[in-house]
C-alpha atoms as a PDB file:
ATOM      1  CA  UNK A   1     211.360 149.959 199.430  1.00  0.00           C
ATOM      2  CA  UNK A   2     214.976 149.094 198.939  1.00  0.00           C
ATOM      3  CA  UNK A   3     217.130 146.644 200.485  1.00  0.00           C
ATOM      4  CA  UNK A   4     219.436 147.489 202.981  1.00  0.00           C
ATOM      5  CA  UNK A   5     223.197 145.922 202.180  1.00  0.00           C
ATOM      6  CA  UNK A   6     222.668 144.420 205.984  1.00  0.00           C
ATOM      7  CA  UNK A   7     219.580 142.889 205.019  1.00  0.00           C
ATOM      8  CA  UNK A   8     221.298 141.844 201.343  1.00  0.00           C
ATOM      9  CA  UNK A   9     224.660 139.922 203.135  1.00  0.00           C
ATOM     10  CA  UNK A  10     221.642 138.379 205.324  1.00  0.00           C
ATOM     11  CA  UNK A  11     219.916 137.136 202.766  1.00  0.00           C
ATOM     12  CA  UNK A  12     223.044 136.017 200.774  1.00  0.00           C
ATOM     13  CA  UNK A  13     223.994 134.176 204.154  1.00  0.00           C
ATOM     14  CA  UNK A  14     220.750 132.738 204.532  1.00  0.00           C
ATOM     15  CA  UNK A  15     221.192 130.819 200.629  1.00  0.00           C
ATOM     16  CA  UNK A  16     224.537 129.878 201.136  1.00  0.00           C
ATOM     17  CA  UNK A  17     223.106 127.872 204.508  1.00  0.00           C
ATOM     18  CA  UNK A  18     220.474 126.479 203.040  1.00  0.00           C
ATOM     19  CA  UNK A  19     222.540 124.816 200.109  1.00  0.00           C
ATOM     20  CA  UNK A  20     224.926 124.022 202.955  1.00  0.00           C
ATOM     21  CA  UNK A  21     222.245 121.447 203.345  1.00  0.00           C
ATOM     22  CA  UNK A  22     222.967 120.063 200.106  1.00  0.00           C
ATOM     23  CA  UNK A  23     226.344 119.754 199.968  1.00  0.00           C
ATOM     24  CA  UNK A  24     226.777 118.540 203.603  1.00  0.00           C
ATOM     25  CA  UNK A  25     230.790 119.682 203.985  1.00  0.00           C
ATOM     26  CA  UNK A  26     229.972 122.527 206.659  1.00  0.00           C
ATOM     27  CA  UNK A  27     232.412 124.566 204.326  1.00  0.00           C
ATOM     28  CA  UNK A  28     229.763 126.722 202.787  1.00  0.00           C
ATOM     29  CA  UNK A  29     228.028 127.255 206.562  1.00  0.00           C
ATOM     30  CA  UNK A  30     232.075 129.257 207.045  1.00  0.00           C
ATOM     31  CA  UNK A  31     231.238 131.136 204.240  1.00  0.00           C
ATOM     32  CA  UNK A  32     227.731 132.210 205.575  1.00  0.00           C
ATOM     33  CA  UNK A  33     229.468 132.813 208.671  1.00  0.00           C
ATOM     34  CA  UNK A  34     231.705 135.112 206.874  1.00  0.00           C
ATOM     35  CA  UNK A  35     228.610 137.038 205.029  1.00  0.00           C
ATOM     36  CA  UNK A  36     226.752 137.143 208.365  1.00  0.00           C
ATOM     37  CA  UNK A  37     229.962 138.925 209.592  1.00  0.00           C
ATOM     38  CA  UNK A  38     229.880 141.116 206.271  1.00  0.00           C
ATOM     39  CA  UNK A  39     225.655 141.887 207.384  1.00  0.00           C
ATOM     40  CA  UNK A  40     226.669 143.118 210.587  1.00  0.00           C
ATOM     41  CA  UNK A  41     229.298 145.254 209.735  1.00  0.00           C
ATOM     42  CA  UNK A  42     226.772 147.293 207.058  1.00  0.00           C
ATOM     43  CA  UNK A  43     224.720 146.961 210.224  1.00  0.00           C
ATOM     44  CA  UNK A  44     227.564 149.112 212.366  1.00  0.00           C
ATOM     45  CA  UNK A  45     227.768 151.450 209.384  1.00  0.00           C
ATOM     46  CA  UNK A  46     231.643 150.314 207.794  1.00  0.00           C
ATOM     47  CA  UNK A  47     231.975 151.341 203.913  1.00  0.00           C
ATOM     48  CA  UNK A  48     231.337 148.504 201.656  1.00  0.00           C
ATOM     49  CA  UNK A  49     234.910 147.572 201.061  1.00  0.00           C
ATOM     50  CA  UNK A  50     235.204 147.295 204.676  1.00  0.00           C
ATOM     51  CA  UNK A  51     232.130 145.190 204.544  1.00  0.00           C
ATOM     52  CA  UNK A  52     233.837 142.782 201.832  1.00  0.00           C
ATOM     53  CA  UNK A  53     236.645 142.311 203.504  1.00  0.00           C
ATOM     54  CA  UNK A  54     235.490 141.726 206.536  1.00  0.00           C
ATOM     55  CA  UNK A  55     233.328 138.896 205.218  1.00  0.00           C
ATOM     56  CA  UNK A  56     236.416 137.689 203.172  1.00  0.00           C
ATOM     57  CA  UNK A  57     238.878 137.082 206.330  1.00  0.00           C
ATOM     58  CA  UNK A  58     236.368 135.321 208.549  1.00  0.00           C
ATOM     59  CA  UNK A  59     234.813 133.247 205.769  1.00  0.00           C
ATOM     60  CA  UNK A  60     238.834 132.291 205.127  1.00  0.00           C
ATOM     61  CA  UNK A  61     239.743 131.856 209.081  1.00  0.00           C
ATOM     62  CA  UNK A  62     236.196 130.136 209.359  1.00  0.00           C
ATOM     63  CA  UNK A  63     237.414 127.598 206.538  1.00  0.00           C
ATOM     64  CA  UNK A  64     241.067 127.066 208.004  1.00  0.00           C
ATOM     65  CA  UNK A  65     239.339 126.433 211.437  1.00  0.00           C
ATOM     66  CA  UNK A  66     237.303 124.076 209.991  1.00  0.00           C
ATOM     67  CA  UNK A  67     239.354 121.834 208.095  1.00  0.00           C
ATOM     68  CA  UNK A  68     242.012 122.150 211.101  1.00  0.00           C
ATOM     69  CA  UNK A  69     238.676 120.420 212.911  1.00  0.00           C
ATOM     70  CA  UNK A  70     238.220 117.708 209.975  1.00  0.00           C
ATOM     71  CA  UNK A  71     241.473 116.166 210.092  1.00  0.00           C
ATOM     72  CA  UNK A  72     241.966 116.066 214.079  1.00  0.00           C
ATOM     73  CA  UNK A  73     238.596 114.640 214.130  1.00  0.00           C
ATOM     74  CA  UNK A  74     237.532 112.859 211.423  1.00  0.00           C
ATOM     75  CA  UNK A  75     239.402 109.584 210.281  1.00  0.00           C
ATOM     76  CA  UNK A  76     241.255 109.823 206.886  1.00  0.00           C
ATOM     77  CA  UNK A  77     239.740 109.015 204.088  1.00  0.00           C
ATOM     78  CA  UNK A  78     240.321 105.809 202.769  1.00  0.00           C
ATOM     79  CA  UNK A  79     241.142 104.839 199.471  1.00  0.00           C
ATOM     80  CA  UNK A  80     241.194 101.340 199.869  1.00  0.00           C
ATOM     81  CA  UNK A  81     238.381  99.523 197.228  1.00  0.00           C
ATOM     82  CA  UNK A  82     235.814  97.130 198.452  1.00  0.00           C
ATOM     83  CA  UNK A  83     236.202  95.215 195.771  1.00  0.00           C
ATOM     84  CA  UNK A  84     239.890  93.993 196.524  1.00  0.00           C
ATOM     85  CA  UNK A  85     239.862  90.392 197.583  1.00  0.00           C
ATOM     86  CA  UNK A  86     236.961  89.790 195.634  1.00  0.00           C
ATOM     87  CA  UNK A  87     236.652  86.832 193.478  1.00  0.00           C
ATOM     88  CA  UNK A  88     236.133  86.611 189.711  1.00  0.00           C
ATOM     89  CA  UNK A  89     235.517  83.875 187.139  1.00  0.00           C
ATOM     90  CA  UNK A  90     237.813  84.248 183.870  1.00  0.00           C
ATOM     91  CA  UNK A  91     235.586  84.071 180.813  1.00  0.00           C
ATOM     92  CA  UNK A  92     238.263  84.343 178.099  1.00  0.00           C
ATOM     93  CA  UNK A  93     242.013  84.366 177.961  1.00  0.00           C
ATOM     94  CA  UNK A  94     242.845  86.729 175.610  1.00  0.00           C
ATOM     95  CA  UNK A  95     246.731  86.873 175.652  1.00  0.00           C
ATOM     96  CA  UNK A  96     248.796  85.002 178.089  1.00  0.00           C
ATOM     97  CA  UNK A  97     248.158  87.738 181.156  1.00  0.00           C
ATOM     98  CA  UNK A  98     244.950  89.575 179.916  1.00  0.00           C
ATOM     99  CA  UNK A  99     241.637  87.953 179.836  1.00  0.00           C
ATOM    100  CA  UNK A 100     238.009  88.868 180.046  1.00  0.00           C
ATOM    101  CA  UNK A 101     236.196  88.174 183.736  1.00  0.00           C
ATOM    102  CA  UNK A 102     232.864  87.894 184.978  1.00  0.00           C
ATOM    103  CA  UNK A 103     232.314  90.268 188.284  1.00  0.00           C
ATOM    104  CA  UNK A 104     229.272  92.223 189.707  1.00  0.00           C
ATOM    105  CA  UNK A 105     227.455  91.194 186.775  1.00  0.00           C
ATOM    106  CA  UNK A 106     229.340  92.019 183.950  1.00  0.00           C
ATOM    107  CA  UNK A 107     232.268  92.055 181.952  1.00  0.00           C
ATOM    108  CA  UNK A 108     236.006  93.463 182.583  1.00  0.00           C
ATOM    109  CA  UNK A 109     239.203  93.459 181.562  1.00  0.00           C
ATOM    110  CA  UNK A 110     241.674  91.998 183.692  1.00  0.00           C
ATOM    111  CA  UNK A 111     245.530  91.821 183.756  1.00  0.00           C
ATOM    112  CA  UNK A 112     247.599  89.180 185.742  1.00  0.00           C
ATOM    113  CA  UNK A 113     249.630  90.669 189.094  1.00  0.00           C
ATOM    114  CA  UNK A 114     253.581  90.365 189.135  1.00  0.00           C
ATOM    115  CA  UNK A 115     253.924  86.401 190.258  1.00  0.00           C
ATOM    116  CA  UNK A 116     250.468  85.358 189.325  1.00  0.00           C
ATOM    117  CA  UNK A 117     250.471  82.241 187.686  1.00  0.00           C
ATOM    118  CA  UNK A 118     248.068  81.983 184.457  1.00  0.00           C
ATOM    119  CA  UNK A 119     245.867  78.957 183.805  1.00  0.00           C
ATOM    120  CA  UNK A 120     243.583  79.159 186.379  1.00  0.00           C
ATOM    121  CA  UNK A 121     239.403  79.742 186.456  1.00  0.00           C
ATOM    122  CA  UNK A 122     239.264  82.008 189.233  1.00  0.00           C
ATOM    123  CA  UNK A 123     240.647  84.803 190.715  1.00  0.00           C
ATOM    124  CA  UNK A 124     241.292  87.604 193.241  1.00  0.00           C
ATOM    125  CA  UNK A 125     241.336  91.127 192.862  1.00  0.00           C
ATOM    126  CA  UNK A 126     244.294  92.674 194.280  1.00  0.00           C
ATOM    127  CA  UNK A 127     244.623  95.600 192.685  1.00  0.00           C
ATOM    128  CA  UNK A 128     242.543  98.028 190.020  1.00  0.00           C
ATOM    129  CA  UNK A 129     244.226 100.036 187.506  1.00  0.00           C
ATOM    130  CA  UNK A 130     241.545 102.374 186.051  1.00  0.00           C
ATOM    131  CA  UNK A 131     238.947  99.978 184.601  1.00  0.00           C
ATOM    132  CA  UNK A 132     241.398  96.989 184.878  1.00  0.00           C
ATOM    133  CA  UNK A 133     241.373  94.604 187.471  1.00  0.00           C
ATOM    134  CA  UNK A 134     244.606  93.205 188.398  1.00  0.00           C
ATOM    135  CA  UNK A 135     244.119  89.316 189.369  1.00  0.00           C
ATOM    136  CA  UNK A 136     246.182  86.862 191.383  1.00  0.00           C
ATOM    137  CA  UNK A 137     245.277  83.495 192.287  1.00  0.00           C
ATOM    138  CA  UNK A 138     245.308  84.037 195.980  1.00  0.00           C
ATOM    139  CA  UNK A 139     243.534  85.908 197.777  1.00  0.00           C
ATOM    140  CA  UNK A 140     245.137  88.767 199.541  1.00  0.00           C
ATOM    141  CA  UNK A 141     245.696  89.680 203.557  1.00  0.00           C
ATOM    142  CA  UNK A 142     242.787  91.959 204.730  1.00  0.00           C
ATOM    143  CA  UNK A 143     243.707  94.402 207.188  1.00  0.00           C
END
């Protein structure tokens, strides 16, 4: 017995929801919305086109709505690092603003901020470029 396209948008509804539960953005549950819209207009009978694009514009309105939602809602996401203000213990000067320091149990390269004065045997991170750590030798403000 063959699938009805109803029962099809259902079913491709039904996976998109369940790896919803994965992902945990909500933005695949507005695209099962949008199939579920698509399954019940094969339900009324519309030509599959129809069907498409009706799953289309409310999986796209669904999305807009949602992120609308998200950033009334939802505080911004911050790209401060927990590691700034963090202390470190220079291992090895290895030019006169570079060295080698010790931090989370390893080692890193580190470069000296603008006004930082060299010399010293510890450090705080103000600032990470890539994989560098960018030191100065006091610590900074914390919002």
């Amino acid at each position: 017995m063959p699938l009805s396209a109803a029962t099809l948008w259902l079913i491709l509804a039904l996976v998109l929801a369940g790896l919803e539960m994965l992902s945990g953005t909500f933005y695949l549950l507005a695209l099962a919305m949008g199939l579920l819209c698509g399954a019940l207009a094969a339900w009324i009978g519309f030509s599959f086109a129809l069907q498409i694009s009706v799953a289309a514009i409310v999986s796209i309105i669904a999305a807009i709505l949602l992120r609308r939602w998200k950033a009334q809602h939802l505080p911004p996401a911050s790209n401060a690092s927990l590691d700034i203000g963090q202390r470190v213990h220079v291992l090895d000067w290895q030019a006169t603003r570079l060295a080698r320091v010790q931090y989370r149990g390893s080692q890193w390269d580190a470069e000296l901020a603008e006004g930082a004065e060299g010399g010293h045997a510890e450090y705080f991170i103000v600032a990470i470029r890539g994989s560098t750590l960018i030191l100065h030798q006091t610590q900074p403000e914390q919002n």
